[in-house]
Protein backbone atom coordinates (compact mmCIF):
# COMPACT_ATOMS: atom_id res chain seq x y z
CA UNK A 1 0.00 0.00 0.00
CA UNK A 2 1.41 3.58 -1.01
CA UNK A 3 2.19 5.98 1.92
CA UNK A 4 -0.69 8.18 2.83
CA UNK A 5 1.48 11.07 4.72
CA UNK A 6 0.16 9.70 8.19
CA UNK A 7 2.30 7.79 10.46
CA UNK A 8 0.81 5.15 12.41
CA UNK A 9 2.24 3.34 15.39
CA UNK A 10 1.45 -0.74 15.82
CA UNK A 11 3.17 -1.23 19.40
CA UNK A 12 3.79 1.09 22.01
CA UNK A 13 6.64 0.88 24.48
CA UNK A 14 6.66 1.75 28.09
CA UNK A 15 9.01 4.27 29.53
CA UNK A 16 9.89 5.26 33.18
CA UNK A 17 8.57 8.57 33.63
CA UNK A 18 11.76 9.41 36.24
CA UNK A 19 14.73 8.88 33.57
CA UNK A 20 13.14 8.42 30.22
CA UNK A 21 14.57 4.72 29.68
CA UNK A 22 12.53 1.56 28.19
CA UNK A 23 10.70 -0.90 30.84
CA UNK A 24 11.27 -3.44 27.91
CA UNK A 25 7.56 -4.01 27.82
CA UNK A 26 5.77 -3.32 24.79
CA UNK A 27 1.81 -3.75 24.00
CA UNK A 28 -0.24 -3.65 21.01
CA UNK A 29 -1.62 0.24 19.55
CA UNK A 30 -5.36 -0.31 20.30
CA UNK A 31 -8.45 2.07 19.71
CA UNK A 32 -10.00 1.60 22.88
CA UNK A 33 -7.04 1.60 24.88
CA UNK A 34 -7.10 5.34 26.86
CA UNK A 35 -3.32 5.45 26.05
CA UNK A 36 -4.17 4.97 22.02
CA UNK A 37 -1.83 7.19 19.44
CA UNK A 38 -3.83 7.91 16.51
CA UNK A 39 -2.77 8.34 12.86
CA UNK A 40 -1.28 11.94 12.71
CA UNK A 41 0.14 13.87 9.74
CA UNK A 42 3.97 13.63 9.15
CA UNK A 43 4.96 14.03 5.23
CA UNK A 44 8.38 14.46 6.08
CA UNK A 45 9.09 10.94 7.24
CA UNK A 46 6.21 9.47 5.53
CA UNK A 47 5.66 11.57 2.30
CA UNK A 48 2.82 10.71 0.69
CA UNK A 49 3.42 8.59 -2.81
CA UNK A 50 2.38 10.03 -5.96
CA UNK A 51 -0.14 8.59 -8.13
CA UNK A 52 -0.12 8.51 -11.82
CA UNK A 53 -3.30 8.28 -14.10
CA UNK A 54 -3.46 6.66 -18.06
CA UNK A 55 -3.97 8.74 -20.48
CA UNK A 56 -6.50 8.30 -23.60
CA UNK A 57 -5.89 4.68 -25.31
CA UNK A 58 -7.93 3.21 -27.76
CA UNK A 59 -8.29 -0.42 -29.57
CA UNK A 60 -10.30 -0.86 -33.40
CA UNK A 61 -10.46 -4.49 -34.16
CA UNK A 62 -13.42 -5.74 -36.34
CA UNK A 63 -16.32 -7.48 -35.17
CA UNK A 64 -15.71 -11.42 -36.30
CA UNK A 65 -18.37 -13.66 -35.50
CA UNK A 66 -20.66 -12.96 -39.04
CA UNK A 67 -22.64 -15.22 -40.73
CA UNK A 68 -20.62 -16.45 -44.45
CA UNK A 69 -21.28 -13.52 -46.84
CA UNK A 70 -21.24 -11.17 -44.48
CA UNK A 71 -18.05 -9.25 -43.28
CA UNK A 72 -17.74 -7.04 -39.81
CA UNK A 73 -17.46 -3.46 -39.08
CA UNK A 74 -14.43 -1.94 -37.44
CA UNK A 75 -15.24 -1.02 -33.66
CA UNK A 76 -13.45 0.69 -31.20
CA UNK A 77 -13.04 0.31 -27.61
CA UNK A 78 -11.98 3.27 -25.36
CA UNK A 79 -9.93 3.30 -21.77
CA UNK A 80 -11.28 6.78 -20.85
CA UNK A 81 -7.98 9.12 -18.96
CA UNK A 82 -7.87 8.48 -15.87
CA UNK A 83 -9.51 5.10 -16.01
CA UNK A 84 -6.34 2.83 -14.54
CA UNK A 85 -3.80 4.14 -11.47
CA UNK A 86 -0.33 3.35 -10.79
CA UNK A 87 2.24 4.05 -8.22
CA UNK A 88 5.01 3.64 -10.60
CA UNK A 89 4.40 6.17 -13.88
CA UNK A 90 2.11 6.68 -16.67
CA UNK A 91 3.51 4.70 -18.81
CA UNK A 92 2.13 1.43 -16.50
CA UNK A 93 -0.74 3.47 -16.05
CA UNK A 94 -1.30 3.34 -19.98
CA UNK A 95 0.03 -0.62 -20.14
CA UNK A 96 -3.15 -1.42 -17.41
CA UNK A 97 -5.26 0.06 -20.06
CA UNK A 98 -3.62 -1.68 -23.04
CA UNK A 99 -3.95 -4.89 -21.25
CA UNK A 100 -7.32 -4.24 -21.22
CA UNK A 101 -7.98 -3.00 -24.24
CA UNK A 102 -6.77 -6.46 -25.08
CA UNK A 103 -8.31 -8.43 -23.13
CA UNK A 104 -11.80 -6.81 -24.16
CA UNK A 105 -12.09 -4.64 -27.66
CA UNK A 106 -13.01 -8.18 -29.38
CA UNK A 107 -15.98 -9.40 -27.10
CA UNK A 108 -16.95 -5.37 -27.33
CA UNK A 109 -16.99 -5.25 -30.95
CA UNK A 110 -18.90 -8.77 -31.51
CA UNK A 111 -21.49 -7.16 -29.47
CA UNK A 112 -21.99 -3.97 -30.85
CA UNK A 113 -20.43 -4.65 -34.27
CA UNK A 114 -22.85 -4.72 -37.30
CA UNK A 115 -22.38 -7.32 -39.96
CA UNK A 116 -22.35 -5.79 -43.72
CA UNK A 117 -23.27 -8.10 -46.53
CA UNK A 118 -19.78 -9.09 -48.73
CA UNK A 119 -20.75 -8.87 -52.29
CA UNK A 120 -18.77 -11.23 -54.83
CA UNK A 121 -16.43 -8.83 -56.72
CA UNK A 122 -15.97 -11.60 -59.73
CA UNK A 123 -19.10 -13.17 -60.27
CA UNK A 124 -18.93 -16.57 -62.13
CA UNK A 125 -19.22 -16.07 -65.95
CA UNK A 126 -22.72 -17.47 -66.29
CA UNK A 127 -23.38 -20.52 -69.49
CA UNK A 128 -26.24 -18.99 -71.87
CA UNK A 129 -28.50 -21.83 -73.34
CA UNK A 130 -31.11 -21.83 -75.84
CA UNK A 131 -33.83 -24.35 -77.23
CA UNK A 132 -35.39 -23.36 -80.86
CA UNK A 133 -38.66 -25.06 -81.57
CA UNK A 134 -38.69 -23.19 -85.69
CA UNK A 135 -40.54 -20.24 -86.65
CA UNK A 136 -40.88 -17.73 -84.12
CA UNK A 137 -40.14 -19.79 -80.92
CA UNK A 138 -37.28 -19.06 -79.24
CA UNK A 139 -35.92 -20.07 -75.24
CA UNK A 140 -33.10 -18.71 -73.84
CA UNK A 141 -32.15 -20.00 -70.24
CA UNK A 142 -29.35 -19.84 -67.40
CA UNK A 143 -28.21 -21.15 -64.35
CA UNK A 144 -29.45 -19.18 -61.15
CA UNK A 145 -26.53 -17.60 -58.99
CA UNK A 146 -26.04 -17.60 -55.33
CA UNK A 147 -24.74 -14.74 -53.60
CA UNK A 148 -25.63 -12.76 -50.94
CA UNK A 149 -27.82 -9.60 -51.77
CA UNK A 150 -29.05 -8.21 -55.06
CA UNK A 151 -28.85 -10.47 -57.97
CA UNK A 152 -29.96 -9.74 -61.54
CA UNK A 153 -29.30 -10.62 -64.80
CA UNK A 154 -28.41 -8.61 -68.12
CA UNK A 155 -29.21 -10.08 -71.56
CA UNK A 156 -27.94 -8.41 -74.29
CA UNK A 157 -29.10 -9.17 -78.05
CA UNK A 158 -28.07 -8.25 -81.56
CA UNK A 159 -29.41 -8.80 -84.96
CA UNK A 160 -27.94 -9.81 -88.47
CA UNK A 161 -24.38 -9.13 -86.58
CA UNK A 162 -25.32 -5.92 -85.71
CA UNK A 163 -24.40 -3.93 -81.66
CA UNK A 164 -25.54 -5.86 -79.07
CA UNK A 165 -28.37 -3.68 -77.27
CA UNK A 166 -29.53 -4.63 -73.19
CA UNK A 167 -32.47 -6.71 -73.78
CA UNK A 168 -33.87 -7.19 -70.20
CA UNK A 169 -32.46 -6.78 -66.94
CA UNK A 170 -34.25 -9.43 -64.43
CA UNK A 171 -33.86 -12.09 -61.66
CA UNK A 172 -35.10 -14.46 -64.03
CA UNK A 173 -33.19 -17.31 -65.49
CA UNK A 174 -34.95 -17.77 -69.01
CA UNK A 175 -36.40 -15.45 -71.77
CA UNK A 176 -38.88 -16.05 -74.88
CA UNK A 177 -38.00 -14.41 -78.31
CA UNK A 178 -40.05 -14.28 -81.08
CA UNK A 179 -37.98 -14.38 -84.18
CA UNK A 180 -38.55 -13.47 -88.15
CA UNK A 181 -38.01 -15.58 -90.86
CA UNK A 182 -34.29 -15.46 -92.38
CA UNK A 183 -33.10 -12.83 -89.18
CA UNK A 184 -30.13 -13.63 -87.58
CA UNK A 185 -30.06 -13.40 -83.30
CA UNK A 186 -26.71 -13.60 -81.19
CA UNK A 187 -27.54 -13.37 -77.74
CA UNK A 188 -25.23 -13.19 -74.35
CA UNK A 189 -25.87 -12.39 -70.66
CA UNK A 190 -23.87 -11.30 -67.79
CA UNK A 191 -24.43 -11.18 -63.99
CA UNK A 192 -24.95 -8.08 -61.81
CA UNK A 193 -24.22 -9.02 -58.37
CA UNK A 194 -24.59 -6.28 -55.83
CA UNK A 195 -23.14 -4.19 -58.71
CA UNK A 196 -20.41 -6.47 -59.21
CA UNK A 197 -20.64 -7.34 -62.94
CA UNK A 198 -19.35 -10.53 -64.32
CA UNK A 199 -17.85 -11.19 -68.20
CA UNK A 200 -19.99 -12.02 -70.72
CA UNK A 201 -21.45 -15.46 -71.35
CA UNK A 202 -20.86 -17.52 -74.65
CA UNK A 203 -22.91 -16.69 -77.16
CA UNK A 204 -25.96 -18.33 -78.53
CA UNK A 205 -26.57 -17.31 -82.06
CA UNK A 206 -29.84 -18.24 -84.10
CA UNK A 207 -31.60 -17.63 -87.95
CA UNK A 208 -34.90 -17.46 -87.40
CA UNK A 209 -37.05 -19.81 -89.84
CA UNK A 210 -40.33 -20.64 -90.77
């Protein structure tokens, strides 16, 4: 325990009154004895010790218990000044409040951390298939994707080898085309996921008939 400027005596000796020398007997400083010495100030033998305070230190980790998809926010966890004391200095003032920073800025952050959806920055290059019955029926069709979030699909369509123009833009995974008679189709899609947007499929190309 740090000195508190008071000095406190545990035993007392006895003393002849006549010459001032020790009787050798010695009893315990008690309260309710009448002959009691309490505490009293005396900071020049017993100066009291100086306390030093942490200042400001702080801990961001990233919250890390989201469901697949998903990715953490960044959270930080605050010792406030004055928060941890030491006897020594404050720099192990500041180490108590790095060790707890450490100890708790995870467990804080996968409480109060929010979870924000991961979109798939290279969405898989979807396979465009087709299925021409003659004359003007046409099917186009693709496997569905899986990702987390907002998922659509961009088919893009050109005639007699013309630009390719944006057909439709839907979460479906087929399309009908009516074709004319001796007109040549190419068609290709591509994936938008979460704005993420994936190359271009192969390309399906077909001359209408009747």
């Amino acid at each position: 325990m740090g000195n508190t400027g008071y000095k406190f005596y545990e035993t007392l000796e006895q003393y002849y009154t006549d010459d001032g020398t020790s009787t050798g007997e010695t009893k315990q400083n008690v309260k309710t004895d009448p002959d009691y010495i309490a505490p009293f100030q005396d900071e020049v033998d017993c100066p009291p010790q100086v306390r030093f305070y942490n200042t400001m230190q702080t801990r961001t980790v990233t919250k890390n218990n989201c469901s697949p998809g998903y990715s953490g926010s960044a959270v930080t966890l605050t010792a406030s000044p004055n928060q941890f004391v030491s006897n020594e200095s404050v720099l192990d003032a500041n180490n108590q409040a790095i060790v707890w920073l450490e100890a708790n800025a995870q467990i804080y952050a996968n409480n109060v951390g929010t979870c924000i959806l991961t979109p798939t920055t290279n969405p898989t290059v979807p396979t465009l298939q087709y299925a021409y019955y003659g004359g003007e029926t046409m099917m186009l069709e693709w496997p569905n994707y899986i990702d987390p979030g907002s998922i659509t699909y961009e088919l893009y369509r050109s005639i007699n080898g013309g630009t390719p123009m944006l057909l439709q833009t839907s979460t479906d995974t087929f399309y009908y085309d009516k074709l004319s008679n001796g007109v040549t189709y190419s068609y290709q899609i591509r994936i938008n996921s979460n704005g993420y947007i994936s190359s271009y499929s192969n390309t399906v190309t077909v001359t209408g008939r009747s």
